[in-house]
Protein backbone atom coordinates (compact mmCIF):
# COMPACT_ATOMS: atom_id res chain seq x y z
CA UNK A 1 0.00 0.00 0.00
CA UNK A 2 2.81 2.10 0.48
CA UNK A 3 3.92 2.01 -2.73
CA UNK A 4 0.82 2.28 -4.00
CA UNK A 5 0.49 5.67 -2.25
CA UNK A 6 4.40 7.41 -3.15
CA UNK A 7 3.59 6.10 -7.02
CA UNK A 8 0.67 7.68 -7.59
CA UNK A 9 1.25 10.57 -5.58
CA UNK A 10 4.26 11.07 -7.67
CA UNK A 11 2.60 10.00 -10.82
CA UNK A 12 -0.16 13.12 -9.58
CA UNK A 13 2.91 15.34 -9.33
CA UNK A 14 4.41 14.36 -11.97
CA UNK A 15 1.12 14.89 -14.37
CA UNK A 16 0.58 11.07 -15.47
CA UNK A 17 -2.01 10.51 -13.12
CA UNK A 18 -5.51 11.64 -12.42
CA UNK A 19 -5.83 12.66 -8.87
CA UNK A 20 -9.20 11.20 -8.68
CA UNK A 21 -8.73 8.18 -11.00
CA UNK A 22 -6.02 7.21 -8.88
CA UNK A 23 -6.96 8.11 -5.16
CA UNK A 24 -10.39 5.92 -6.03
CA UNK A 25 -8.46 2.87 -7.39
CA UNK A 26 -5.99 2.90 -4.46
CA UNK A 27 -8.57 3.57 -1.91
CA UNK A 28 -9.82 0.32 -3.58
CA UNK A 29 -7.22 -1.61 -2.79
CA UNK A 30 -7.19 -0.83 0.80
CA UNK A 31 -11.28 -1.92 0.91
CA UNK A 32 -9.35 -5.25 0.05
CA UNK A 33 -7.32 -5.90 3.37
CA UNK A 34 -9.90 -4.16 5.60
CA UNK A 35 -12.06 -7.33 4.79
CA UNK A 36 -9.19 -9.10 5.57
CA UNK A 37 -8.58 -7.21 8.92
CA UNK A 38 -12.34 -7.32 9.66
CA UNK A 39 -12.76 -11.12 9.06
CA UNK A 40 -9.37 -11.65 11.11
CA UNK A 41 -10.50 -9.91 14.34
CA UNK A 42 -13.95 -11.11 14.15
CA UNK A 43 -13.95 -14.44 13.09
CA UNK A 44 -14.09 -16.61 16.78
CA UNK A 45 -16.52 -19.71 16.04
CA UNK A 46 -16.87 -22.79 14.08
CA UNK A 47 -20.22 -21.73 13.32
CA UNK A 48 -19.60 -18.30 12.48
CA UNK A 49 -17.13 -19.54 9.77
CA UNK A 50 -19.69 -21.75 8.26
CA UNK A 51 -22.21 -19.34 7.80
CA UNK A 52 -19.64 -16.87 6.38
CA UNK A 53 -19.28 -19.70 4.05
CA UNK A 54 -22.57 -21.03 3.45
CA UNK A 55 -23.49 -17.32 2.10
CA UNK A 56 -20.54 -16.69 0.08
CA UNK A 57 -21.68 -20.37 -1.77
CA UNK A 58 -25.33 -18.73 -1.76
CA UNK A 59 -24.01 -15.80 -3.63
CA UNK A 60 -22.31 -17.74 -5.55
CA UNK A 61 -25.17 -20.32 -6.53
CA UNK A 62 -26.97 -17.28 -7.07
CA UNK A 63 -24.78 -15.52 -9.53
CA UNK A 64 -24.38 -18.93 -11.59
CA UNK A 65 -28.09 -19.67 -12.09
CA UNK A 66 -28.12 -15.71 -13.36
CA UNK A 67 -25.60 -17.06 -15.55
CA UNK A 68 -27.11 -19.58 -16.83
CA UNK A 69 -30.08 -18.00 -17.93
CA UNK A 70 -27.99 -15.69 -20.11
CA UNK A 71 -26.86 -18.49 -22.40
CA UNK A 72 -29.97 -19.16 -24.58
CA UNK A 73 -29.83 -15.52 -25.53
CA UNK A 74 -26.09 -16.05 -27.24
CA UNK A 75 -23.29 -14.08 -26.49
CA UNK A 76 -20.58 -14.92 -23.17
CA UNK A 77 -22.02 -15.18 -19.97
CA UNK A 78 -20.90 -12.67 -17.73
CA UNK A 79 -22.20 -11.51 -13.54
CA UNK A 80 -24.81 -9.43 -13.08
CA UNK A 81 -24.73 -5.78 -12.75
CA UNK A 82 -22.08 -5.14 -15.25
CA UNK A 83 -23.77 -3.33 -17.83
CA UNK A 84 -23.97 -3.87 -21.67
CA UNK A 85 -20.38 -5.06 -22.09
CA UNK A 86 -19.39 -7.35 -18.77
CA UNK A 87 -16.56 -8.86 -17.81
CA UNK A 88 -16.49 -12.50 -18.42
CA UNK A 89 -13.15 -13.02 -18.03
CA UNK A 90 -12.88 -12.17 -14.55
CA UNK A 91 -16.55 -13.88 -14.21
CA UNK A 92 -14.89 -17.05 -15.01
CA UNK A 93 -12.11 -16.75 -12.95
CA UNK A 94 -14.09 -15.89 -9.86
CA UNK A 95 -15.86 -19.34 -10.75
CA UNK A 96 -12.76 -21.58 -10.72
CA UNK A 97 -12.17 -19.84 -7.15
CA UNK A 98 -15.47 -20.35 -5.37
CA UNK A 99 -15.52 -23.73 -7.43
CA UNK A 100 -12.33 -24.90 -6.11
CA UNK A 101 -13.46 -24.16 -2.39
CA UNK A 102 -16.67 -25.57 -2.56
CA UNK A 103 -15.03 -29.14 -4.16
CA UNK A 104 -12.62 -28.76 -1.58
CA UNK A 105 -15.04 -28.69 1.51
CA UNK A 106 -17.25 -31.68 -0.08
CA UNK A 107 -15.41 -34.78 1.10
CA UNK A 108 -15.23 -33.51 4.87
CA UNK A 109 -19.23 -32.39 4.78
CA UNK A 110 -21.35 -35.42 6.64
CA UNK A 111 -24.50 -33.75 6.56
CA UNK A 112 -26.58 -34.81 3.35
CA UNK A 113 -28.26 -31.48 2.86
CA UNK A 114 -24.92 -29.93 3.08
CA UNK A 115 -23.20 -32.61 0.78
CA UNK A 116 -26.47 -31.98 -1.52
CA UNK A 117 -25.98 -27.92 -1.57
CA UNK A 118 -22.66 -28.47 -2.48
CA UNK A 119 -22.79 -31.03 -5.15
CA UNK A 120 -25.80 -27.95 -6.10
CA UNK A 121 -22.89 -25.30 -6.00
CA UNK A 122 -20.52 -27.44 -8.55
CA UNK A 123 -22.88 -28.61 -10.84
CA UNK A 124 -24.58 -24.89 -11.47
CA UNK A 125 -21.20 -23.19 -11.79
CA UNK A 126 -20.43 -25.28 -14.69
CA UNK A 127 -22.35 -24.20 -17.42
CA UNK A 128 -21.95 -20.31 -16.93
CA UNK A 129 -18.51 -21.12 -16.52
CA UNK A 130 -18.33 -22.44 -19.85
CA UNK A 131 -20.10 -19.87 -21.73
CA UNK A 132 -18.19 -17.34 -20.71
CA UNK A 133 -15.84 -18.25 -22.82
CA UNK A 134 -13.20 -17.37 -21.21
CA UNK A 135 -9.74 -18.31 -22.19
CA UNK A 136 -7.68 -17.43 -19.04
CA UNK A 137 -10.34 -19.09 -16.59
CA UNK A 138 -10.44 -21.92 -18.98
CA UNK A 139 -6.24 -22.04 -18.54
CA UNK A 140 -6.83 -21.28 -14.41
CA UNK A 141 -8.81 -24.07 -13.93
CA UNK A 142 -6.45 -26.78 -15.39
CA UNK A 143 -4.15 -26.12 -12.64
CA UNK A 144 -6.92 -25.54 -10.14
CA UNK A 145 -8.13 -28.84 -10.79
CA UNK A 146 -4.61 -30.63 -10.82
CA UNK A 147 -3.36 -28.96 -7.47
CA UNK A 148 -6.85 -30.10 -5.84
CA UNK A 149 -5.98 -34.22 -7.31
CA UNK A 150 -2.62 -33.68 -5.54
CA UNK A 151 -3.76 -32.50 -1.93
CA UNK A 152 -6.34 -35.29 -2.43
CA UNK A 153 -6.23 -38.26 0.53
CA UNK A 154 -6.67 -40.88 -2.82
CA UNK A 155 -4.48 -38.61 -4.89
CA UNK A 156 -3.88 -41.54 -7.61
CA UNK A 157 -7.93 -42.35 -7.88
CA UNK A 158 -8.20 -38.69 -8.08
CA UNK A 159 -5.75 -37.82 -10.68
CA UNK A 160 -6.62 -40.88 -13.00
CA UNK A 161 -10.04 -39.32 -13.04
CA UNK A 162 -8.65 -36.28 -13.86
CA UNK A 163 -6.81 -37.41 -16.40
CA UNK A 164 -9.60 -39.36 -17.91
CA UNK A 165 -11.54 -35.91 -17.75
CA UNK A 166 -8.76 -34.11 -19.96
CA UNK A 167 -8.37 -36.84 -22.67
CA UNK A 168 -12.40 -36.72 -22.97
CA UNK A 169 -12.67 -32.69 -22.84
CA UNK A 170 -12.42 -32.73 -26.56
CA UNK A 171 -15.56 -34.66 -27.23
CA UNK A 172 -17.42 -33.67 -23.92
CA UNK A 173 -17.07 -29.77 -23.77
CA UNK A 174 -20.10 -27.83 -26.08
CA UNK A 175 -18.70 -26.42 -29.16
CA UNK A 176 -18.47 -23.11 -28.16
CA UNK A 177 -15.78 -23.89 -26.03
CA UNK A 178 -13.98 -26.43 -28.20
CA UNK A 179 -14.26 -23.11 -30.86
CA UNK A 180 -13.14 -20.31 -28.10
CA UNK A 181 -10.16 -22.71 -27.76
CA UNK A 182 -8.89 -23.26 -31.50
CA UNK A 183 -9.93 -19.63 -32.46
CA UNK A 184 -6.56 -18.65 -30.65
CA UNK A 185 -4.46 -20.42 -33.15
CA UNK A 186 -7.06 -20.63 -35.95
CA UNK A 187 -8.46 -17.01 -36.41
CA UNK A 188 -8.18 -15.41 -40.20
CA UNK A 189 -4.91 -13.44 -40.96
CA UNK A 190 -4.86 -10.44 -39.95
CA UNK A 191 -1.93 -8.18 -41.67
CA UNK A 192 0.19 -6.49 -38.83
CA UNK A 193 -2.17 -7.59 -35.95
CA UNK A 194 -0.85 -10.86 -34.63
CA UNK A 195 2.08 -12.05 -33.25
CA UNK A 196 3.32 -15.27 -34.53
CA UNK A 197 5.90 -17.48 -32.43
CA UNK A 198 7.56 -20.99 -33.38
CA UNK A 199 5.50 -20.42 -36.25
CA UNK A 200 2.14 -20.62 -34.35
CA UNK A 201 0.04 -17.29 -35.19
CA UNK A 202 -2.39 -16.45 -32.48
CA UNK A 203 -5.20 -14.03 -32.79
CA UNK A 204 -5.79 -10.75 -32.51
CA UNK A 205 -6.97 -11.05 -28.41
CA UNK A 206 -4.32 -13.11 -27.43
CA UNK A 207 -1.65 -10.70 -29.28
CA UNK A 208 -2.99 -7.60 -27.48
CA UNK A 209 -1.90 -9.18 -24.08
CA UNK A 210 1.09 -10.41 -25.41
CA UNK A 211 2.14 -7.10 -26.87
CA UNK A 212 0.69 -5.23 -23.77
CA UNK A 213 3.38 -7.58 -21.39
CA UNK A 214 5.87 -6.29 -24.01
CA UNK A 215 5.68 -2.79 -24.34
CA UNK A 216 5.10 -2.84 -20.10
CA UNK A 217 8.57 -4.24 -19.50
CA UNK A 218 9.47 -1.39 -22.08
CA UNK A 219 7.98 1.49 -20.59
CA UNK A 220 8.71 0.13 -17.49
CA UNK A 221 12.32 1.40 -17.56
CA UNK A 222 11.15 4.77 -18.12
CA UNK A 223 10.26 4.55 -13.78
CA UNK A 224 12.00 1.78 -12.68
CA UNK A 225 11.52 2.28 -9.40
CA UNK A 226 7.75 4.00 -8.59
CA UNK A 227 6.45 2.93 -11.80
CA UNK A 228 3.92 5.17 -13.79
CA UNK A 229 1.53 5.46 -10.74
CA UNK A 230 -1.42 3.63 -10.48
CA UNK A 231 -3.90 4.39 -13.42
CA UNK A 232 -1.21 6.33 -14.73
CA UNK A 233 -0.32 3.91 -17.52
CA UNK A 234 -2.91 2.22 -20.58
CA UNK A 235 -5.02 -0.02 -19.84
CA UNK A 236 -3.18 -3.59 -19.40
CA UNK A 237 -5.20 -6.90 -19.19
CA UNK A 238 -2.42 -8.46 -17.16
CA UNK A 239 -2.17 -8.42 -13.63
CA UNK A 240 1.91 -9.08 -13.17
CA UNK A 241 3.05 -6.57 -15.86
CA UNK A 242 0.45 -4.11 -15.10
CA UNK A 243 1.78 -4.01 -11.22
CA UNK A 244 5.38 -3.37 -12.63
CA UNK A 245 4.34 -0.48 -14.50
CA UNK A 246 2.42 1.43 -12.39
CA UNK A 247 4.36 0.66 -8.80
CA UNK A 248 7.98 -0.15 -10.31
CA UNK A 249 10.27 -2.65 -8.82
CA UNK A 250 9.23 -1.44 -5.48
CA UNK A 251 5.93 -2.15 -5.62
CA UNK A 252 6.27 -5.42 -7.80
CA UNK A 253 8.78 -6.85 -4.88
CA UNK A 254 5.79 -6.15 -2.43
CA UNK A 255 2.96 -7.75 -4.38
CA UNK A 256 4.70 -10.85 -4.88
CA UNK A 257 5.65 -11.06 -1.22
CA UNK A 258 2.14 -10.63 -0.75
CA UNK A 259 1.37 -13.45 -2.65
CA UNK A 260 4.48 -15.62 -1.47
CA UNK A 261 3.31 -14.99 2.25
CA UNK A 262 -0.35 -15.88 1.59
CA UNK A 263 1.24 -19.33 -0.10
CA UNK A 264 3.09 -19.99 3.06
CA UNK A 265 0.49 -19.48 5.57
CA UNK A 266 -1.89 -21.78 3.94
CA UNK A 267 0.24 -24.18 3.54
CA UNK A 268 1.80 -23.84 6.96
CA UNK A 269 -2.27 -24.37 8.03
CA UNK A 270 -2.31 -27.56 6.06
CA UNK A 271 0.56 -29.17 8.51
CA UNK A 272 0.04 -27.91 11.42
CA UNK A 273 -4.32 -28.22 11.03
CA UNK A 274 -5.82 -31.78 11.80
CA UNK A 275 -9.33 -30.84 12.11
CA UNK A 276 -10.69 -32.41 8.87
CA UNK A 277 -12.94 -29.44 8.16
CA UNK A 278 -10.00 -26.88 8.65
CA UNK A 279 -7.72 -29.11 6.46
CA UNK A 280 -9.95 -29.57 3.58
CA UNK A 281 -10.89 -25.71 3.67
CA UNK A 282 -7.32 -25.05 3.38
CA UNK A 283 -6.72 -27.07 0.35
CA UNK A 284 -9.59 -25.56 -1.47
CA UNK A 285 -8.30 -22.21 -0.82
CA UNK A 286 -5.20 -23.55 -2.18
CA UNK A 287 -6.21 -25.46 -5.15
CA UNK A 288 -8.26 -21.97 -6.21
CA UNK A 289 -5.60 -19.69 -5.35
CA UNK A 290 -3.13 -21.51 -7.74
CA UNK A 291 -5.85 -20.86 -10.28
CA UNK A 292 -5.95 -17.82 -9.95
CA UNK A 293 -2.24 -17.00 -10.15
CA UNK A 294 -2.31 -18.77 -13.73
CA UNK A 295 -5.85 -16.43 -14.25
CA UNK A 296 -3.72 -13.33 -13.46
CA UNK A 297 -1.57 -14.07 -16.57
CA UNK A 298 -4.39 -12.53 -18.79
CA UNK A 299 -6.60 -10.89 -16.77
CA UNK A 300 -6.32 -8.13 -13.79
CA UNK A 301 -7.08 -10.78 -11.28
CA UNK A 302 -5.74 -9.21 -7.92
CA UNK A 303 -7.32 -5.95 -8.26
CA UNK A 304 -10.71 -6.78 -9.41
CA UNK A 305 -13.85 -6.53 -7.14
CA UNK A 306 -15.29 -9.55 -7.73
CA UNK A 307 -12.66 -12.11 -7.47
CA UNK A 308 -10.85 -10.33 -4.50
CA UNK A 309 -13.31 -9.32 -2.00
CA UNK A 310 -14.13 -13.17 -1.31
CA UNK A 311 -10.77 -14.32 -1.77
CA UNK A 312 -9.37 -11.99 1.35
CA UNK A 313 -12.37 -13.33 3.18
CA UNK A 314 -10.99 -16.38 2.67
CA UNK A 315 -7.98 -15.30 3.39
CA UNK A 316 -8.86 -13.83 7.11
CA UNK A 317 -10.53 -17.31 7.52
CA UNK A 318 -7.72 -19.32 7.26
CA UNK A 319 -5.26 -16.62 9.07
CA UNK A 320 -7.29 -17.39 12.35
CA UNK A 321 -8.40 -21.63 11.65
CA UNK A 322 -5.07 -22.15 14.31
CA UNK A 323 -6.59 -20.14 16.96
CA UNK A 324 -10.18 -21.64 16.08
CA UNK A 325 -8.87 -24.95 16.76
CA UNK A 326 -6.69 -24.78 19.55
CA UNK A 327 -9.62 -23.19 21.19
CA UNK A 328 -11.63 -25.96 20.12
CA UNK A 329 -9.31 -27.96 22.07
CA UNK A 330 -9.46 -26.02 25.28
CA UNK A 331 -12.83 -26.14 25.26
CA UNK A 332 -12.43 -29.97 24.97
CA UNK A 333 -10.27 -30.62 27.36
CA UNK A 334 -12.06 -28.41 29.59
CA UNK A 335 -15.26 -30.74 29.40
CA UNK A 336 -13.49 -33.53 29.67
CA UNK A 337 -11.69 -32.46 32.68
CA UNK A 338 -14.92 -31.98 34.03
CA UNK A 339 -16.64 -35.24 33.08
CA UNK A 340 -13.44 -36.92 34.54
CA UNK A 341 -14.16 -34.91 37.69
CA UNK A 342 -17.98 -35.10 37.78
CA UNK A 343 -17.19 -38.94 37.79
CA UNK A 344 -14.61 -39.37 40.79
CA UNK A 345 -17.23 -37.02 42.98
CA UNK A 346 -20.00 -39.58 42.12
CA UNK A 347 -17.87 -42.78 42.62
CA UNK A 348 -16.21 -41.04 46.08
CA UNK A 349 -20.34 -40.65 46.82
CA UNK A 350 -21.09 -43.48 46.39
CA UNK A 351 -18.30 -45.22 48.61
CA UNK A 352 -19.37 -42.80 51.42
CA UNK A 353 -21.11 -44.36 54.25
CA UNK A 354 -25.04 -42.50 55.50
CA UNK A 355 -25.36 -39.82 55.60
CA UNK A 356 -22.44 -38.24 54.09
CA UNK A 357 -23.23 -40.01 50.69
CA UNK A 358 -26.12 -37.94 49.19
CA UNK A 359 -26.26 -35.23 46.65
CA UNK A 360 -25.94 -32.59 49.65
CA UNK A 361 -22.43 -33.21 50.08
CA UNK A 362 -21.51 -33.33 46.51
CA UNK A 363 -24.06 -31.40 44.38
């Protein structure tokens, strides 16, 4: 956040930036870890955290069956409330996140309604996700789904199903996908508006983030340090280059430390956790979060509404699922000090003689 602030205050200074394009944008970023901060100081009971959960799932169940309805009408599918043009890029890859948690939590849910509005959740986040059409969620969610087979208990079962799932894909997935996906490599030639590499020619989409990473390392140079300021550069549809050239080195090395540190915590969590609820929470997070560090290749994953007011919820979750358990603990071994107690007073009652072995002596 600091650099954040000192690029685009110099960026303001300096003329690139707008003083209210940019104060807004980086005032958004801070909304992002006061969730965190707010679900980290608040966040004291198993129960709370599965209600927090059960309504991000209902939002989520929500938004999909809104997304399905859009597909008859043609087009990609895309959240509500976004206007004429949407955003179905970062539509998908907010799907492969609340996806990945929700197929995380399923084996460690006993409860059949719970199992059932889960198996709900996956099944109705499928089609929209499809439609949207949606190259960089389609790429997220191939790693999503692999990182999820390996923190699996039957990792083998689970990756030979996985596999099976890829090899089929081809004749499986609707046409509109199987079209979205060839389209990169298949589109008509276009004079002077696609990059071609190893002889493979991609389209015109695909070559605007490819040249947009590659004049962003250019420009780059021009601020090495502060960057541009934020806003104070074009538009970029690229999270890691876009960072670089509006914050500099400076605020690059902090981002990714962000993102290293959130890696480590969770799976720090995943050794030290052996609740079975905790655990599997953890490697949902996990499995999605890979996702969406693939997603951020093409899309402006970490600074988009969507995609990362749930994901530091998540985040303040599982900062706090140590404390939640080893006051779970306490609390156990607490009653059963108690029970162990409650039992010597009754057997030392009974092996009093009349009339010192009633309830009066030991209530």
């Amino acid at each position: 956040m600091i650099a954040c602030l000192l690029a685009t205050g110099v960026g303001i200074m300096a003329g690139r930036v707008k003083p209210t394009a940019g104060f807004f944008f980086v005032l958004k970023y801070f909304e992002y870890f006061i969730v965190f901060f707010m679900v980290a100081n608040h966040l004291e009971t198993r129960q709370q955290l599965k209600r927090f959960l059960y309504f991000m799932l209902l939002t989520c169940l929500i938004v999909s069956i809104i997304g399905i309805i859009q597909i008859p009408a043609g087009g990609r599918v895309s959240a509500p409330f976004e206007g004429e043009s949407g955003e179905p890029n970062t539509f998908g890859g907010y799907l492969v996140f609340m996806g990945a948690l929700a197929a995380g939590i399923l084996p460690a849910v006993s409860d059949g309604r719970a199992r059932l509005f889960l198996i709900l959740v996956l099944l109705f986040i499928i089609p929209p996700f499809l439609f949207t059409e949606s190259r960089s969620s389609y790429l997220a969610a191939i790693p999503a789904i692999l990182t999820a087979g390996f923190l699996a208990n039957r990792k083998v079962i689970v990756l030979g199903f996985i596999a099976v799932l890829l090899l089929m894909s081809p004749f499986i997935l609707p046409s509109n996908v199987i079209d979205r996906i060839t389209y990169t490599f298949k589109q008509a030639y276009y004079p002077g508006q696609q990059i071609e590499i190893a002889g493979i020619r991609f389209d015109t989409s695909t070559t605007a983030r490819l040249r947009s990473w590659q004049e962003g390392l250019r420009d780059w140079t021009n601020h090495p340090i502060l960057g541009h300021g934020v806003t104070g550069y074009a538009f970029m549809d690229a999270q890691y280059p876009k960072v670089l050239v509006e914050t500099g080195i400076l605020g690059l090395a902090a981002f990714l430390y962000i993102l290293y540190s959130i890696f480590k915590m969770a799976l720090e969590n995943l050794r030290q956790l052996s609740d079975p609820f905790y655990k599997v929470l953890v490697k949902g997070f996990i499995a999605g979060y890979v996702g969406l560090l693939v997603h951020a290749i093409g899309a402006n994953t970490f600074i988009i509404v969507r995609l990362m007011e749930p994901f530091w919820f998540v985040v303040g979750m599982l900062v706090v699922l140590p404390q939640l358990q080893a006051a779970e603990e306490s609390d156990d071994t607490m009653d059963a000090r108690h029970a162990t107690a409650s039992v010597e007073r009754q057997t030392l009652t009974h092996r009093l003689p009349a009339p010192f072995g009633g309830h009066r002596l030991f209530p």
